[in-house]
PDB file of N, CA and C in Angstrom:
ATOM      1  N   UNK A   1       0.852  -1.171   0.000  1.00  0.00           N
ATOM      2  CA  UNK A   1       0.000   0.000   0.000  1.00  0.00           C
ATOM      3  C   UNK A   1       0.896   1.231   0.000  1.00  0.00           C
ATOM      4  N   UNK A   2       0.683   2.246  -1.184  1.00  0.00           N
ATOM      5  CA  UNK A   2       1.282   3.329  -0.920  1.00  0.00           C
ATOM      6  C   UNK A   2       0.499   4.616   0.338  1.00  0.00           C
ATOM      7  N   UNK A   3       2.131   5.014   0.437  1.00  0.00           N
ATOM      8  CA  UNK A   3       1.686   5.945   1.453  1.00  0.00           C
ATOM      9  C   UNK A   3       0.261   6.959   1.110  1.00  0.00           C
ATOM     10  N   UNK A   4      -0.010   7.119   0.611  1.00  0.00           N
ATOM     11  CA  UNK A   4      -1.122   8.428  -0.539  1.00  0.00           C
ATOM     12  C   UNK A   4      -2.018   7.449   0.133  1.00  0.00           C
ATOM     13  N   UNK A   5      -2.246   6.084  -0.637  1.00  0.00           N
ATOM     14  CA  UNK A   5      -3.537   5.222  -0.559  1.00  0.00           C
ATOM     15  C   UNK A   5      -3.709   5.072   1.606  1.00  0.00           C
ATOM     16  N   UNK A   6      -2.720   4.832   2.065  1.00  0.00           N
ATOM     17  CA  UNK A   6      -3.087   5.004   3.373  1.00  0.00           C
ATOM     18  C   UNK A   6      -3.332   6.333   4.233  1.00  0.00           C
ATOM     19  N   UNK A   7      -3.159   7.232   3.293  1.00  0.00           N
ATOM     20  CA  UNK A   7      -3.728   8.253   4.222  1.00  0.00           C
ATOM     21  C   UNK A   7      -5.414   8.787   3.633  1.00  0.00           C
ATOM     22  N   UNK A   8      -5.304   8.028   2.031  1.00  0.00           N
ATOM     23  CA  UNK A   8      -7.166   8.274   2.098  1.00  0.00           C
ATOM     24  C   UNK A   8      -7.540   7.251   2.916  1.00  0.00           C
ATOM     25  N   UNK A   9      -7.233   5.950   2.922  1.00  0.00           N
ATOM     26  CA  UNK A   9      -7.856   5.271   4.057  1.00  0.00           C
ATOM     27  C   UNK A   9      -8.152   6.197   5.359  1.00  0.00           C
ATOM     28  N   UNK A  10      -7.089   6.767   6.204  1.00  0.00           N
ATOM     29  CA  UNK A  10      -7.348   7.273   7.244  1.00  0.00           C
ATOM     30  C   UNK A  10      -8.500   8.097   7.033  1.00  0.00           C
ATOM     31  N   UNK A  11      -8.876   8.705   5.811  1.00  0.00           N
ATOM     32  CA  UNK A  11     -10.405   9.712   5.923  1.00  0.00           C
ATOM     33  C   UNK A  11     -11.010   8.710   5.529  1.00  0.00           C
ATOM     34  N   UNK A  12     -11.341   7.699   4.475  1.00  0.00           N
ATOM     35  CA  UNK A  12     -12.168   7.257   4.654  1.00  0.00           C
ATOM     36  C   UNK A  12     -12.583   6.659   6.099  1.00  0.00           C
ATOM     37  N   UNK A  13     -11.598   6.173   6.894  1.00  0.00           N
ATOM     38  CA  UNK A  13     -12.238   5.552   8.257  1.00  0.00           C
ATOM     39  C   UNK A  13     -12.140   7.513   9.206  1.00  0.00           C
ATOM     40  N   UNK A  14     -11.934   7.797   8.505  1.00  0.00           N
ATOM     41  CA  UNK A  14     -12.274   9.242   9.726  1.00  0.00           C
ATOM     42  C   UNK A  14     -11.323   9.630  10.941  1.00  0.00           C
ATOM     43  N   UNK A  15     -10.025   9.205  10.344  1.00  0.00           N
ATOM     44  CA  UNK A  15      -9.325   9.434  11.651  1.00  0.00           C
ATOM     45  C   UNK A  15      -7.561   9.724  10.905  1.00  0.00           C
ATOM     46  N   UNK A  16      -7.650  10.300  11.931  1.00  0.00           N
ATOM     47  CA  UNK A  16      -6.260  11.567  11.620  1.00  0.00           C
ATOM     48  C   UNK A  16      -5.088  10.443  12.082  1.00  0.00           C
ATOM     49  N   UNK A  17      -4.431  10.840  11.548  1.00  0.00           N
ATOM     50  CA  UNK A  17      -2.789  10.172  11.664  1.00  0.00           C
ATOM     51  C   UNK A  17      -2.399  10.273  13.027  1.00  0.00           C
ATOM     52  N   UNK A  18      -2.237  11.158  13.491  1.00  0.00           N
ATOM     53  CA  UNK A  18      -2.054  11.519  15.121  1.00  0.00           C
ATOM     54  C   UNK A  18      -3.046  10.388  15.330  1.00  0.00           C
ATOM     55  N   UNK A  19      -4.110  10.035  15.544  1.00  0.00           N
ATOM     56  CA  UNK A  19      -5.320   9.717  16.506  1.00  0.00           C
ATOM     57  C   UNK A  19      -4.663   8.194  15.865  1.00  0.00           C
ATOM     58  N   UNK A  20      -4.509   7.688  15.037  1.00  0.00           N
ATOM     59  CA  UNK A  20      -4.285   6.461  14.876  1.00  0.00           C
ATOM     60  C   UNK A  20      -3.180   5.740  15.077  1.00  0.00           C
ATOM     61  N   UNK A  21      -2.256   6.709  15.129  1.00  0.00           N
ATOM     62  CA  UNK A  21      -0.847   6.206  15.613  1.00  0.00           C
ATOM     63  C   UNK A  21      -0.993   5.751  17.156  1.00  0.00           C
ATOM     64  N   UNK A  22      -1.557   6.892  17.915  1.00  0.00           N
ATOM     65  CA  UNK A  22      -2.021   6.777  19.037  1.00  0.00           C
ATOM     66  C   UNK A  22      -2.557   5.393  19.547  1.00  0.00           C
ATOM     67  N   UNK A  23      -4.115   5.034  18.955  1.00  0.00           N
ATOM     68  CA  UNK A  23      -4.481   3.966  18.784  1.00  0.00           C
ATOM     69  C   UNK A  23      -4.013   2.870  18.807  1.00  0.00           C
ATOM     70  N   UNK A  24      -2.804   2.596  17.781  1.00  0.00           N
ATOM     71  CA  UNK A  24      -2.138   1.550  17.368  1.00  0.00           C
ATOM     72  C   UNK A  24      -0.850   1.641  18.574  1.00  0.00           C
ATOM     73  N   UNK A  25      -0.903   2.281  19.713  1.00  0.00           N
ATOM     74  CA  UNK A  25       0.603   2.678  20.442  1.00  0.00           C
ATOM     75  C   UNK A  25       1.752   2.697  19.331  1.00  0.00           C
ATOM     76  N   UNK A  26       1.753   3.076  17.873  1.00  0.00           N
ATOM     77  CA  UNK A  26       3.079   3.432  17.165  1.00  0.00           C
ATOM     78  C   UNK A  26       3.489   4.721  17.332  1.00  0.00           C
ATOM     79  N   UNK A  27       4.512   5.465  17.149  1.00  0.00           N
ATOM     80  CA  UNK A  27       4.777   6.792  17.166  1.00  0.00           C
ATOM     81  C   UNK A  27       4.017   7.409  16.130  1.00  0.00           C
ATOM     82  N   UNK A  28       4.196   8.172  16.098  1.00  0.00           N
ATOM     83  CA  UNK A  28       3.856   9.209  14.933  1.00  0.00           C
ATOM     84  C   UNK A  28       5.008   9.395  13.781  1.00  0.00           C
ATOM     85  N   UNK A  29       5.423   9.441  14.669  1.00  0.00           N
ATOM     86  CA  UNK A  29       7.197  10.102  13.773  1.00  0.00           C
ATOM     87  C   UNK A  29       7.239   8.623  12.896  1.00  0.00           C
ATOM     88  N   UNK A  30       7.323   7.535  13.477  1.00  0.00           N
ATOM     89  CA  UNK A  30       7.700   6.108  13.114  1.00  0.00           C
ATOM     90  C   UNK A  30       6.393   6.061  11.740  1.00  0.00           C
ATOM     91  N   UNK A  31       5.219   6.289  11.858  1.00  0.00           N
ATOM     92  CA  UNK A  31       4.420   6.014  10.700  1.00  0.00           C
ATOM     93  C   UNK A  31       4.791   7.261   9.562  1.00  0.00           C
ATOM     94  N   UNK A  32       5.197   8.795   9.817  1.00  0.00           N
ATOM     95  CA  UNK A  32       5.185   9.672   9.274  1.00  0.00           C
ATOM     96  C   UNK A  32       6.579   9.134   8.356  1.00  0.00           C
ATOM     97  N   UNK A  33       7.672   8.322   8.814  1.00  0.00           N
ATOM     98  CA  UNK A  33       8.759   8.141   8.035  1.00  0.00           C
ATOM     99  C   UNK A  33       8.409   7.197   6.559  1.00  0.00           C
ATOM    100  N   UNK A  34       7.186   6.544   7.008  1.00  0.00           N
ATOM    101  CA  UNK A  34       7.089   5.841   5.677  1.00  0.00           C
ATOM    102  C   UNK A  34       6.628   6.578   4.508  1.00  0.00           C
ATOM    103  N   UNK A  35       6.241   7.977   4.663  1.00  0.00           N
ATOM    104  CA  UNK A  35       6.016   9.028   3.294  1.00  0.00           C
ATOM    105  C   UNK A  35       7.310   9.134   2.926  1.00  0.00           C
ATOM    106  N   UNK A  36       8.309   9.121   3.393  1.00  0.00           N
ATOM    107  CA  UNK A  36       9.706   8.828   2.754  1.00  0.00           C
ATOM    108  C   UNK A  36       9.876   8.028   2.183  1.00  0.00           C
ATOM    109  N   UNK A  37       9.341   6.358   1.968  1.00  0.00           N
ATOM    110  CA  UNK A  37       9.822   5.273   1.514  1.00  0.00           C
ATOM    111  C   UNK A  37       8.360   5.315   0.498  1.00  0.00           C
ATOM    112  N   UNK A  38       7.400   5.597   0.689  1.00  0.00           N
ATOM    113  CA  UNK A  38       6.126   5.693   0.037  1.00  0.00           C
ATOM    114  C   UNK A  38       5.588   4.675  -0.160  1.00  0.00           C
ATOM    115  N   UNK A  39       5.602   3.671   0.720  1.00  0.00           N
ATOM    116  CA  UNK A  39       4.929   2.648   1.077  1.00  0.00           C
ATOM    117  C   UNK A  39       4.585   2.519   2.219  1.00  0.00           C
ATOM    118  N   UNK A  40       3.776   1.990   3.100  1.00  0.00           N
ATOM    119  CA  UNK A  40       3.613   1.447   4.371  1.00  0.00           C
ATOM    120  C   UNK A  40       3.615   0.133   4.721  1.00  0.00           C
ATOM    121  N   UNK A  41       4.300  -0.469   5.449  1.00  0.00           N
ATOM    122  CA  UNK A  41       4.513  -2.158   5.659  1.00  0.00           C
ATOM    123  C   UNK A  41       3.263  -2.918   5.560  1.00  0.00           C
ATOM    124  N   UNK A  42       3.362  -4.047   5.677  1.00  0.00           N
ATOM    125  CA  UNK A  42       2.003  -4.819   5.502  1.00  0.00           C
ATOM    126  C   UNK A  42       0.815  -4.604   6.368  1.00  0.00           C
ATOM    127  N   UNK A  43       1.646  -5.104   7.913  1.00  0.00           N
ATOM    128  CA  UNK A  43       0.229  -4.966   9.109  1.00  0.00           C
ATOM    129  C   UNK A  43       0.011  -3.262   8.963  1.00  0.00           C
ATOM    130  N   UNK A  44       0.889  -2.630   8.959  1.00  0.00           N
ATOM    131  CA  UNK A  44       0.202  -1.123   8.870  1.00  0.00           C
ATOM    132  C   UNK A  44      -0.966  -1.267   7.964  1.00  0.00           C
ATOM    133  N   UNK A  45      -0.645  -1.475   6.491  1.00  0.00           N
ATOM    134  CA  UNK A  45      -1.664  -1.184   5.357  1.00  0.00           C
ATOM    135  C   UNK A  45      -3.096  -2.170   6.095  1.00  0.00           C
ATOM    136  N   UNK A  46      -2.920  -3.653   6.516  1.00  0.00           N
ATOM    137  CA  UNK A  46      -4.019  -4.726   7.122  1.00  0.00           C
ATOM    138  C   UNK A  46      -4.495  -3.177   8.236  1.00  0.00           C
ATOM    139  N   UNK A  47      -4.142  -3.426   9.071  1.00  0.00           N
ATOM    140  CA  UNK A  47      -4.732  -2.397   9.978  1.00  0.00           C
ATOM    141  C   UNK A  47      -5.975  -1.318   9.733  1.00  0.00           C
ATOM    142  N   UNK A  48      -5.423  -0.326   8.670  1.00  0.00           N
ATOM    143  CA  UNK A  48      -5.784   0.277   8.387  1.00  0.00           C
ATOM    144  C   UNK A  48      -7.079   0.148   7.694  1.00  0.00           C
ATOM    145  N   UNK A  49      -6.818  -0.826   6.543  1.00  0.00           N
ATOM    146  CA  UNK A  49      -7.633  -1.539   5.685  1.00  0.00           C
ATOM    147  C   UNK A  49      -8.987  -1.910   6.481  1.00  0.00           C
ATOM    148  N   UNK A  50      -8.929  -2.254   7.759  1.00  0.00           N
ATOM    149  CA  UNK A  50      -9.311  -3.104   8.596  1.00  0.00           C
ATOM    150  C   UNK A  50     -10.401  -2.110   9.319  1.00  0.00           C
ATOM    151  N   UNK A  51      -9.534  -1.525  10.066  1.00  0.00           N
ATOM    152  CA  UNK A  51     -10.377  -0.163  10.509  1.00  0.00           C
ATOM    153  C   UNK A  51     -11.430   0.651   9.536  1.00  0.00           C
ATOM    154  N   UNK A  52     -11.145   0.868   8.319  1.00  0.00           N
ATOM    155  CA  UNK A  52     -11.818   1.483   7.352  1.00  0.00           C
ATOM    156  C   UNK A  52     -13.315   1.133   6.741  1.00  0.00           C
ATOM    157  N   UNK A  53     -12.708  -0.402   6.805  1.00  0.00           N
ATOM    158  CA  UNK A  53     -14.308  -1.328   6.848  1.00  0.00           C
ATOM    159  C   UNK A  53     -15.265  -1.354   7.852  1.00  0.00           C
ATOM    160  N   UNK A  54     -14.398  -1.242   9.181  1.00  0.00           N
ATOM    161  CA  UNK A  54     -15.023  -1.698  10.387  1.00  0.00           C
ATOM    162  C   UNK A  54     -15.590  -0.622  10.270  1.00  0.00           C
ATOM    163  N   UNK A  55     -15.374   0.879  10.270  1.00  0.00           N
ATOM    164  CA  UNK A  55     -15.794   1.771  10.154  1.00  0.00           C
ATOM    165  C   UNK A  55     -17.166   2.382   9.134  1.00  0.00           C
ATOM    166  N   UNK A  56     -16.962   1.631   7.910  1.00  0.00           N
ATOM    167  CA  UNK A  56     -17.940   1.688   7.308  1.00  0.00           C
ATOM    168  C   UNK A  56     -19.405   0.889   7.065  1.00  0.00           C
ATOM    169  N   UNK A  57     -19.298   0.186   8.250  1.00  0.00           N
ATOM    170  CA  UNK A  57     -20.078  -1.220   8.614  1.00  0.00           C
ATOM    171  C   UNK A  57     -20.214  -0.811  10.046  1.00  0.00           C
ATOM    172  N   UNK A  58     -20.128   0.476  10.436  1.00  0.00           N
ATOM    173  CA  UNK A  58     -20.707   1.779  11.454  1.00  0.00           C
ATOM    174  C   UNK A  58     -20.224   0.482  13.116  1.00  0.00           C
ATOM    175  N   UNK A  59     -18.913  -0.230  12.909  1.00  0.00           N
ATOM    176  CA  UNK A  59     -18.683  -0.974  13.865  1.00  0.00           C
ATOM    177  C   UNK A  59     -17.234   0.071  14.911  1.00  0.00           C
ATOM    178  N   UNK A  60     -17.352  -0.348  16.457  1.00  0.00           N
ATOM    179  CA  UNK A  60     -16.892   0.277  16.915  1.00  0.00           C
ATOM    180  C   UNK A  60     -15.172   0.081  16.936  1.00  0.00           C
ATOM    181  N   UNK A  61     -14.478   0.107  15.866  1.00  0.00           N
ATOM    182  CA  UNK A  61     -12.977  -0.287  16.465  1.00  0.00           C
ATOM    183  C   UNK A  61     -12.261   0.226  17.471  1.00  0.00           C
ATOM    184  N   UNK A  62     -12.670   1.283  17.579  1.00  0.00           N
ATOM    185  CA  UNK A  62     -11.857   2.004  18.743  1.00  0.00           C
ATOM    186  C   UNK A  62     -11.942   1.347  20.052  1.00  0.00           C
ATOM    187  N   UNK A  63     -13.099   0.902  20.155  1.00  0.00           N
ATOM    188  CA  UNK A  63     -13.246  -0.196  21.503  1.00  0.00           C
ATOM    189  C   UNK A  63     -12.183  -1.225  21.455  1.00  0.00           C
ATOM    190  N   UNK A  64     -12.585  -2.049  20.833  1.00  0.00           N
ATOM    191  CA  UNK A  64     -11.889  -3.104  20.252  1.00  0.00           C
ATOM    192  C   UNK A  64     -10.689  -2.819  20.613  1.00  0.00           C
ATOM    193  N   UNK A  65      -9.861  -1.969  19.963  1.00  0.00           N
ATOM    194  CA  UNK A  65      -8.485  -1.887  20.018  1.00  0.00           C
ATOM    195  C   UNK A  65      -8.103  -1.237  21.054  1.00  0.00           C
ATOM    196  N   UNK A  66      -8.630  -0.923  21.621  1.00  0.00           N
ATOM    197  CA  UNK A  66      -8.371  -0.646  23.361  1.00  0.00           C
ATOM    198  C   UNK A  66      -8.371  -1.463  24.359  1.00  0.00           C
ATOM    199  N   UNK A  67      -9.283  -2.485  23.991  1.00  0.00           N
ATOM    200  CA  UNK A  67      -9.292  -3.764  25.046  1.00  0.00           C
ATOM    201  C   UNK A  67      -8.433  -4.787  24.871  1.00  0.00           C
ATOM    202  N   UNK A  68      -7.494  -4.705  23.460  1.00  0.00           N
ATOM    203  CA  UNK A  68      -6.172  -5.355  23.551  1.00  0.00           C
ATOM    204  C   UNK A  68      -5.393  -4.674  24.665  1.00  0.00           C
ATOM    205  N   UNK A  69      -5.303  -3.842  25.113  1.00  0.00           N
ATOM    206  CA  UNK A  69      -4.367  -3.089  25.974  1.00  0.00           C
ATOM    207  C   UNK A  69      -2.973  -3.475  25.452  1.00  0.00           C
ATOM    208  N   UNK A  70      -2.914  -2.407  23.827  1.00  0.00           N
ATOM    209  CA  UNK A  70      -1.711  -2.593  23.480  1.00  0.00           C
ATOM    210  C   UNK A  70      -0.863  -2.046  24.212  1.00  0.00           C
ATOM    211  N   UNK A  71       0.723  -2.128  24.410  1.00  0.00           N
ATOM    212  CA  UNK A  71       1.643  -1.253  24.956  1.00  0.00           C
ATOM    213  C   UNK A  71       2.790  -0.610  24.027  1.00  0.00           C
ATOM    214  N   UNK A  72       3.045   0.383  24.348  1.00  0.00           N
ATOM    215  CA  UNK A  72       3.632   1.299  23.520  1.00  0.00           C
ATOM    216  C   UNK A  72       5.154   0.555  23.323  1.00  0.00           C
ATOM    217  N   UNK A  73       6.018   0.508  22.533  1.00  0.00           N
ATOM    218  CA  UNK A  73       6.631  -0.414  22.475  1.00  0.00           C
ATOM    219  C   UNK A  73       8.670   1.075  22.907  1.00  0.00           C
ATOM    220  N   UNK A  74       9.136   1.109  23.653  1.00  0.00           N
ATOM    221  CA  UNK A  74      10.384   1.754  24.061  1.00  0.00           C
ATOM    222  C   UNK A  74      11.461   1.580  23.431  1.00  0.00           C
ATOM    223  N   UNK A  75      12.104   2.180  23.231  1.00  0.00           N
ATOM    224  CA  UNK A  75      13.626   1.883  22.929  1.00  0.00           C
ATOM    225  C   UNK A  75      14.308   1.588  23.973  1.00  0.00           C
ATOM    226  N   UNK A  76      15.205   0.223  23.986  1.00  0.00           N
ATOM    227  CA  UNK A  76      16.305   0.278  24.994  1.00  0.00           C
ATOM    228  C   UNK A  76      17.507   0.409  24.605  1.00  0.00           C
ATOM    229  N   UNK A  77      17.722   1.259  25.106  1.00  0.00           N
ATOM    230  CA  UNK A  77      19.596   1.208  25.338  1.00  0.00           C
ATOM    231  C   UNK A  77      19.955   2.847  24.400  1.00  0.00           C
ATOM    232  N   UNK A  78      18.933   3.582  24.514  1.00  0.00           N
ATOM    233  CA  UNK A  78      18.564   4.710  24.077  1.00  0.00           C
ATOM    234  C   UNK A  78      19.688   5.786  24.620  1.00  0.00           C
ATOM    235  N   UNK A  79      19.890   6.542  24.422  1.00  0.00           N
ATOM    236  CA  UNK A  79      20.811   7.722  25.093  1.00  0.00           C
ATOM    237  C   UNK A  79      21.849   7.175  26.179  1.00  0.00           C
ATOM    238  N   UNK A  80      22.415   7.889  27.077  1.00  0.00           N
ATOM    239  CA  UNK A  80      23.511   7.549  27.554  1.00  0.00           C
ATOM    240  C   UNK A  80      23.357   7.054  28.694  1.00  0.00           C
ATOM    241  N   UNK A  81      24.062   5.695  29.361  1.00  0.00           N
ATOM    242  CA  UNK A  81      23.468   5.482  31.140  1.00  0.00           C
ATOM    243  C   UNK A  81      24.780   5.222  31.848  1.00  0.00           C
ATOM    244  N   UNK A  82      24.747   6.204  32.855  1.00  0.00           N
ATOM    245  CA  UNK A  82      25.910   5.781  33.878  1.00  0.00           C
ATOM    246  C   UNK A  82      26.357   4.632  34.057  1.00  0.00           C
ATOM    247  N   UNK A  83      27.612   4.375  33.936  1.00  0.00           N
ATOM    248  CA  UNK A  83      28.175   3.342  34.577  1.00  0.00           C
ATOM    249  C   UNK A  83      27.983   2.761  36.035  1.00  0.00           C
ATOM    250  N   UNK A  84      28.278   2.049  37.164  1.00  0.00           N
ATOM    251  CA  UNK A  84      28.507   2.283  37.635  1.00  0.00           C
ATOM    252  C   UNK A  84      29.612   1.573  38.350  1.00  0.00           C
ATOM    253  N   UNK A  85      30.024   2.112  39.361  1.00  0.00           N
ATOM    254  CA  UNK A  85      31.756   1.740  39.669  1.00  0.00           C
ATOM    255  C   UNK A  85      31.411   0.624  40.858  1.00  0.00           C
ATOM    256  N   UNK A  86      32.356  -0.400  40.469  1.00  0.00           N
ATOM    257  CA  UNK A  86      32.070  -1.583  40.720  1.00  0.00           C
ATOM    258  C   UNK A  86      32.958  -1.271  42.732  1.00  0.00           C
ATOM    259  N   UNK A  87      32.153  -1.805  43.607  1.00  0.00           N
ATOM    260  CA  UNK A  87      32.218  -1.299  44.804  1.00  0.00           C
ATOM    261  C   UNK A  87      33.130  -2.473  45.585  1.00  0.00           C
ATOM    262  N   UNK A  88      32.882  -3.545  44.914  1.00  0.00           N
ATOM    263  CA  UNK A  88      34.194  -4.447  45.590  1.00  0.00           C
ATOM    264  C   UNK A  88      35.141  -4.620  44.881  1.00  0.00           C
ATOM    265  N   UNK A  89      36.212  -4.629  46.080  1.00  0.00           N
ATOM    266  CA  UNK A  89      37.660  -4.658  45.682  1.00  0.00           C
ATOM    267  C   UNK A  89      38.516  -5.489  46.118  1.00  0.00           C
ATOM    268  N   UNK A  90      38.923  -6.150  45.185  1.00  0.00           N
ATOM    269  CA  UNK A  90      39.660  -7.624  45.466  1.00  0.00           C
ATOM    270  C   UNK A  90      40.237  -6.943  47.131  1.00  0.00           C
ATOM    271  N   UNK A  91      40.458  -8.133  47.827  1.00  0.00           N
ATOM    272  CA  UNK A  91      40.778  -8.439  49.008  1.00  0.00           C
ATOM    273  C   UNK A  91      42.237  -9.235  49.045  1.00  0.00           C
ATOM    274  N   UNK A  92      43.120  -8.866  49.610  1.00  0.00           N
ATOM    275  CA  UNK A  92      44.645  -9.581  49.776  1.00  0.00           C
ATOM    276  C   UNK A  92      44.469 -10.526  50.996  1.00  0.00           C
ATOM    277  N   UNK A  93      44.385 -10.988  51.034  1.00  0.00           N
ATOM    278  CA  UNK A  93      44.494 -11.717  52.593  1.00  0.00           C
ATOM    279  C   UNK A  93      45.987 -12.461  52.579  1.00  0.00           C
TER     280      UNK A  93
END
């Protein structure tokens, strides 16, 4: 699915890029990069696809996809983390 075709999806299902990124716990920034590549990956395009119907068959997805209790997914090992200084010290006996 090109990027173009997924953002008429988003009007046809009635919902703004912000509000669906949201939805989906993806970033924003993370879906906005695929107008660079001008495609959107598969489950994005399913998703969407998905919602659009549900939507036009006056069904509630927004419920739905809330009661997955998705979680927003973090970066680890992101920016910089203290070391810290190792507190034992060999022992001579």
């Amino acid at each position: 699915m090109t990027f173009i075709d997924f953002k008429k999806a988003l009007l046809d299902a009635e919902i703004s890029l912000p509000k669906f990124s949201k939805l989906i716990k993806v970033s924003e920034k993370n879906i906005q990069s695929y107008k660079k590549k001008g495609t959107v990956p598969n489950t994005i395009a399913v998703i969407v696809t998905t919602i659009c119907s549900l939507h036009k068959n006056n069904i509630d997805y927004r419920e739905m996809i809330n009661d997955l209790n998705l979680e927003a997914k973090t970066k680890k090992g992101a920016g910089f983390k203290k070391k810290e200084k190792s507190k034992d010290k060999d022992i001579i006996t």
